[in-house]
C-alpha atoms as a PDB file:
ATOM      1  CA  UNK A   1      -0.831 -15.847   9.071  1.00  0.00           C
ATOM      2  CA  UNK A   2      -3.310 -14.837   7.019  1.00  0.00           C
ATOM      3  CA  UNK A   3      -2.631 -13.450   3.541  1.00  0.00           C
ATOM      4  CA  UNK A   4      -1.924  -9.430   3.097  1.00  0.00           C
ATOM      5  CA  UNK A   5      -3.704  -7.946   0.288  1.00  0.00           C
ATOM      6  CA  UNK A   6      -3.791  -4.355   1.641  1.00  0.00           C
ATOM      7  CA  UNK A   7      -1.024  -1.946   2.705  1.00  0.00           C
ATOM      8  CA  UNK A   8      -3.339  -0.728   5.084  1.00  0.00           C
ATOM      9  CA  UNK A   9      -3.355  -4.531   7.294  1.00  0.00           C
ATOM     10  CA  UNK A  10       0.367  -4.298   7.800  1.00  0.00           C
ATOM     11  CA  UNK A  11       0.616  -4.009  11.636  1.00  0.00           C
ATOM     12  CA  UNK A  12       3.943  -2.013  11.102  1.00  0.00           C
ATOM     13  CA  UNK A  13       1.311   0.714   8.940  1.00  0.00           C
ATOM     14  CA  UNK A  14      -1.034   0.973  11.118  1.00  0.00           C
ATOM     15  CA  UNK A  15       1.560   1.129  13.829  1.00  0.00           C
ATOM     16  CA  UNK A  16       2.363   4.219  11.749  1.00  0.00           C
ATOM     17  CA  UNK A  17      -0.766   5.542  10.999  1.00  0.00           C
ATOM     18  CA  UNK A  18      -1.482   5.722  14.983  1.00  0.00           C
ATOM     19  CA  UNK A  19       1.634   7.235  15.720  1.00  0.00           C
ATOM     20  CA  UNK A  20       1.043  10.241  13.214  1.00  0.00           C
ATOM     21  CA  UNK A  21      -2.395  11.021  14.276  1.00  0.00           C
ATOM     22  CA  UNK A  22      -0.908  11.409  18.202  1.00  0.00           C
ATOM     23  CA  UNK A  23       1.929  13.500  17.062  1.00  0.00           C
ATOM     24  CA  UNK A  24      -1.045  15.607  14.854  1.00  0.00           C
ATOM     25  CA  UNK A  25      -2.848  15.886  18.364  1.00  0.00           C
ATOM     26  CA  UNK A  26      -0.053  16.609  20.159  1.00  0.00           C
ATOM     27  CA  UNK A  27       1.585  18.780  18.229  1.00  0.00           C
ATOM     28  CA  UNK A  28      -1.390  21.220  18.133  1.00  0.00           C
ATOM     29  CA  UNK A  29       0.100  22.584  21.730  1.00  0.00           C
ATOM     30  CA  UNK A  30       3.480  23.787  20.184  1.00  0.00           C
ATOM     31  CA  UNK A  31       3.701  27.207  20.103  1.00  0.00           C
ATOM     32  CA  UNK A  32       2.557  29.103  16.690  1.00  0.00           C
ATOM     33  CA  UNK A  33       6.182  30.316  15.484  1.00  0.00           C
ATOM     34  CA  UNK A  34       6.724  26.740  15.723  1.00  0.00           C
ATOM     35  CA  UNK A  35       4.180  26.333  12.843  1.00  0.00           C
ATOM     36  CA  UNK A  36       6.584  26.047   9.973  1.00  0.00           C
ATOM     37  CA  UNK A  37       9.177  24.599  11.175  1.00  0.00           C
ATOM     38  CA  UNK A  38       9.271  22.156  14.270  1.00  0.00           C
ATOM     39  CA  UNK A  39       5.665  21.576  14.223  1.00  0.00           C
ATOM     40  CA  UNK A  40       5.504  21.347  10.099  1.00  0.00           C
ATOM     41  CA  UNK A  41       8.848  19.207  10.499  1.00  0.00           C
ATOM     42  CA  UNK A  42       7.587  16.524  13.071  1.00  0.00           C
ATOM     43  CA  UNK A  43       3.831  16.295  11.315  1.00  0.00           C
ATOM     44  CA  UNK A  44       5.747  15.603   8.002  1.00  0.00           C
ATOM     45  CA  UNK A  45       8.413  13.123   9.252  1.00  0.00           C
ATOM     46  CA  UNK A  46       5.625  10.810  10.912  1.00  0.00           C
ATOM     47  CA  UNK A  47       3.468  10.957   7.913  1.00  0.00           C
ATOM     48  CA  UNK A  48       5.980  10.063   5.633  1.00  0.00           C
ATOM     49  CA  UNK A  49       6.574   6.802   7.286  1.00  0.00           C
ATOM     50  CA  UNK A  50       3.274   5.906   6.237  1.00  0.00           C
ATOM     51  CA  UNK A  51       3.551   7.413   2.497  1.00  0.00           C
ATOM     52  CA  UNK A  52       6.626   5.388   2.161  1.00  0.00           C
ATOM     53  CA  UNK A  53       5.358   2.140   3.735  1.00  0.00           C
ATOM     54  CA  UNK A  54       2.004   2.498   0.806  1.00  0.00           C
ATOM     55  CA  UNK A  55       4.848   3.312  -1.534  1.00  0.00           C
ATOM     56  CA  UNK A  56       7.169  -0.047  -0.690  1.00  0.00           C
ATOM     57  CA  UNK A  57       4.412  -2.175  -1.277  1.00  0.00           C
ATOM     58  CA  UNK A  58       3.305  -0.911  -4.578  1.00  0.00           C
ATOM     59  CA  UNK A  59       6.662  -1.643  -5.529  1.00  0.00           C
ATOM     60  CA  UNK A  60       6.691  -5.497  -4.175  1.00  0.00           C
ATOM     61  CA  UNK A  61       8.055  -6.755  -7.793  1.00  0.00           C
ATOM     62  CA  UNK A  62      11.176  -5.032  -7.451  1.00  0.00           C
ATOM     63  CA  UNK A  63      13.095  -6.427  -4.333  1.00  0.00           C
ATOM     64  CA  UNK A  64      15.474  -3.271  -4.664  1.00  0.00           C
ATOM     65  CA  UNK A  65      13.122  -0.465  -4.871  1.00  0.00           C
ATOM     66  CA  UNK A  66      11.199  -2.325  -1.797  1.00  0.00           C
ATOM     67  CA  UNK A  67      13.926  -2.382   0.418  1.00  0.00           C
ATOM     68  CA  UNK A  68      14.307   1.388  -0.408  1.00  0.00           C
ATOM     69  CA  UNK A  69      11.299   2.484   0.303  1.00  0.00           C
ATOM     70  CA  UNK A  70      11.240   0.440   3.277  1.00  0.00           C
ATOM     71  CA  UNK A  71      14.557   2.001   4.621  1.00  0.00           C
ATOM     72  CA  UNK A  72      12.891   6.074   3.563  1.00  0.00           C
ATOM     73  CA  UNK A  73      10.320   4.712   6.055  1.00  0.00           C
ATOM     74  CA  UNK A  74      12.581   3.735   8.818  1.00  0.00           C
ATOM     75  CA  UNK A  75      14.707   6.986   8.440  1.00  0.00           C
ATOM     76  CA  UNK A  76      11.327   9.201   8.537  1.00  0.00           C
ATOM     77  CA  UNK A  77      10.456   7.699  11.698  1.00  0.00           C
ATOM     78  CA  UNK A  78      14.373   7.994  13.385  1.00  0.00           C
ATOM     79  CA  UNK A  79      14.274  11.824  12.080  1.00  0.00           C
ATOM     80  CA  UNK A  80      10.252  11.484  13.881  1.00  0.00           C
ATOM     81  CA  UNK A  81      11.971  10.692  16.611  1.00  0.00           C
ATOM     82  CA  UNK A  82      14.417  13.436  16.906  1.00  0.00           C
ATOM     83  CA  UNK A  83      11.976  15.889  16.067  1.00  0.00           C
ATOM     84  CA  UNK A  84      10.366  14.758  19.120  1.00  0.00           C
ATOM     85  CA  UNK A  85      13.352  15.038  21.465  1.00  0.00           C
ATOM     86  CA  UNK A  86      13.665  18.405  20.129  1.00  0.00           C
ATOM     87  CA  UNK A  87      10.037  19.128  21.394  1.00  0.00           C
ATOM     88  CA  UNK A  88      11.103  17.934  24.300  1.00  0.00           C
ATOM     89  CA  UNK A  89      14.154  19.765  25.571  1.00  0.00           C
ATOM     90  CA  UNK A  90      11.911  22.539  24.239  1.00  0.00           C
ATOM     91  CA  UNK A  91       9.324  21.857  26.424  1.00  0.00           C
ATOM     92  CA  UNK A  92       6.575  21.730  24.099  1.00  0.00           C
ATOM     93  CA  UNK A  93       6.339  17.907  25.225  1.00  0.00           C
ATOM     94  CA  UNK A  94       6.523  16.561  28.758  1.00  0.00           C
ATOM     95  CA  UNK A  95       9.065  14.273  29.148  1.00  0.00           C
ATOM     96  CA  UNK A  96       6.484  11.106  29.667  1.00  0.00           C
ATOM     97  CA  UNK A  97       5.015  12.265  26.602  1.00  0.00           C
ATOM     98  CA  UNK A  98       8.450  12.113  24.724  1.00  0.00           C
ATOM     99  CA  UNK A  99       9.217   8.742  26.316  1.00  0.00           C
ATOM    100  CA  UNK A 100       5.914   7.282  25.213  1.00  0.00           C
ATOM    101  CA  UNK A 101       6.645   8.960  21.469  1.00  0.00           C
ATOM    102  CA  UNK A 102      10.250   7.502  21.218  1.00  0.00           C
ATOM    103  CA  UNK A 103       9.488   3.816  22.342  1.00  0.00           C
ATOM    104  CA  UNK A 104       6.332   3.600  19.899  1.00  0.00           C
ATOM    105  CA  UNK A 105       8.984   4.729  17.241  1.00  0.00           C
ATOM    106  CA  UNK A 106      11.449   2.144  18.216  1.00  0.00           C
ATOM    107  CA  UNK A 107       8.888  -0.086  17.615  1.00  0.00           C
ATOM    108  CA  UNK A 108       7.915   0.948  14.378  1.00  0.00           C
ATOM    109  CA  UNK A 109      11.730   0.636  13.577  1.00  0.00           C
ATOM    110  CA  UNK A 110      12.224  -2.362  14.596  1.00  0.00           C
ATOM    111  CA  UNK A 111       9.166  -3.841  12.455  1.00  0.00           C
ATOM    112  CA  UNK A 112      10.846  -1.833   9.886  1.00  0.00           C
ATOM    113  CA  UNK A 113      14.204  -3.539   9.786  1.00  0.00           C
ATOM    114  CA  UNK A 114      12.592  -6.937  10.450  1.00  0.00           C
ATOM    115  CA  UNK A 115      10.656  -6.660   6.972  1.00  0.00           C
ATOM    116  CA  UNK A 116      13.971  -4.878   5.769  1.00  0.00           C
ATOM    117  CA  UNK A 117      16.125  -7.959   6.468  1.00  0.00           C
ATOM    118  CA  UNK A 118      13.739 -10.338   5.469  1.00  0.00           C
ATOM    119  CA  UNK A 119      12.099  -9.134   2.412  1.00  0.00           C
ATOM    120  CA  UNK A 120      11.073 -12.483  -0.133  1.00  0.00           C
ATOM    121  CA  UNK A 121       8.385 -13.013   2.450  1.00  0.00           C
ATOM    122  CA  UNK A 122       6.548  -9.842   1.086  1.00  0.00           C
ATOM    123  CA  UNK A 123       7.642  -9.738  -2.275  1.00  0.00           C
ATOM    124  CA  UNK A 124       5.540 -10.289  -5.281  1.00  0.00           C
ATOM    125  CA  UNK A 125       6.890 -13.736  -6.927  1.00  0.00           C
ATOM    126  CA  UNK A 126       7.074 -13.746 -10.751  1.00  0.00           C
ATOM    127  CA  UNK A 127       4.671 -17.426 -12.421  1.00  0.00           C
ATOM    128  CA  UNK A 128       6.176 -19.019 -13.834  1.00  0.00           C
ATOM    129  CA  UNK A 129       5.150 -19.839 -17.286  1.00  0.00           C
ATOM    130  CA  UNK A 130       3.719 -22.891 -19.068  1.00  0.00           C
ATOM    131  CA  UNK A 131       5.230 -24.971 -20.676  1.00  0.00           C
END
């Protein structure tokens, strides 16, 4: 494994970054009095998995503020997720559509908790100092 300088070449961001840009697409269908609220709601939810993933690794040095960040981003894309079912039983998405949406986010969650359960691999160590 090659070394990660970059928030940007975490699989699990760009993962993310996907995911947002099909909800953006998709979401263009929903009807206009959806604009500010499911429609706003969804958009904001799947961005902000990638906001907090930049976020958590800016803060690498501090293992606590890490995991946090880490877990905003896993609970944006669970609330992503039921944004979407709402879209669904709405009818605004097909059901394939929905299917396709909550998997992806699954997936996204699950590389979420892996790097939430196992976070010294990504943290920032301290040098130590000479002598």
């Amino acid at each position: 494994m090659s070394t990660i300088r970059h928030f940007r070449e975490l699989e699990v961001y760009q993962r993310a970054l996907k995911g947002t840009l099909r909800i953006s697409e998709l979401s263009k269908a929903f009807p206009t009095d959806e604009r500010f609220s499911l429609t706003d709601q969804i958009r904001r939810s799947s961005r902000s998995v990638c906001a907090n993933l930049a976020e958590a690794w800016r803060k690498r040095r501090y293992p606590a503020a890490f995991v946090s960040k880490l877990s905003d981003a896993e609970t944006e894309a669970a609330e992503t997720q039921v944004h979407a079912e709402i879209a669904f039983h709405h009818g605004y998405l097909t059901e394939q559509q929905f299917r396709r949406l909550d998997e992806y986010y699954d997936k996204i969650i699950a590389q979420l908790v892996r790097m939430i359960d196992a976070p010294d691999k990504w943290l920032i160590k301290k040098r130590k100092e000479e002598p």
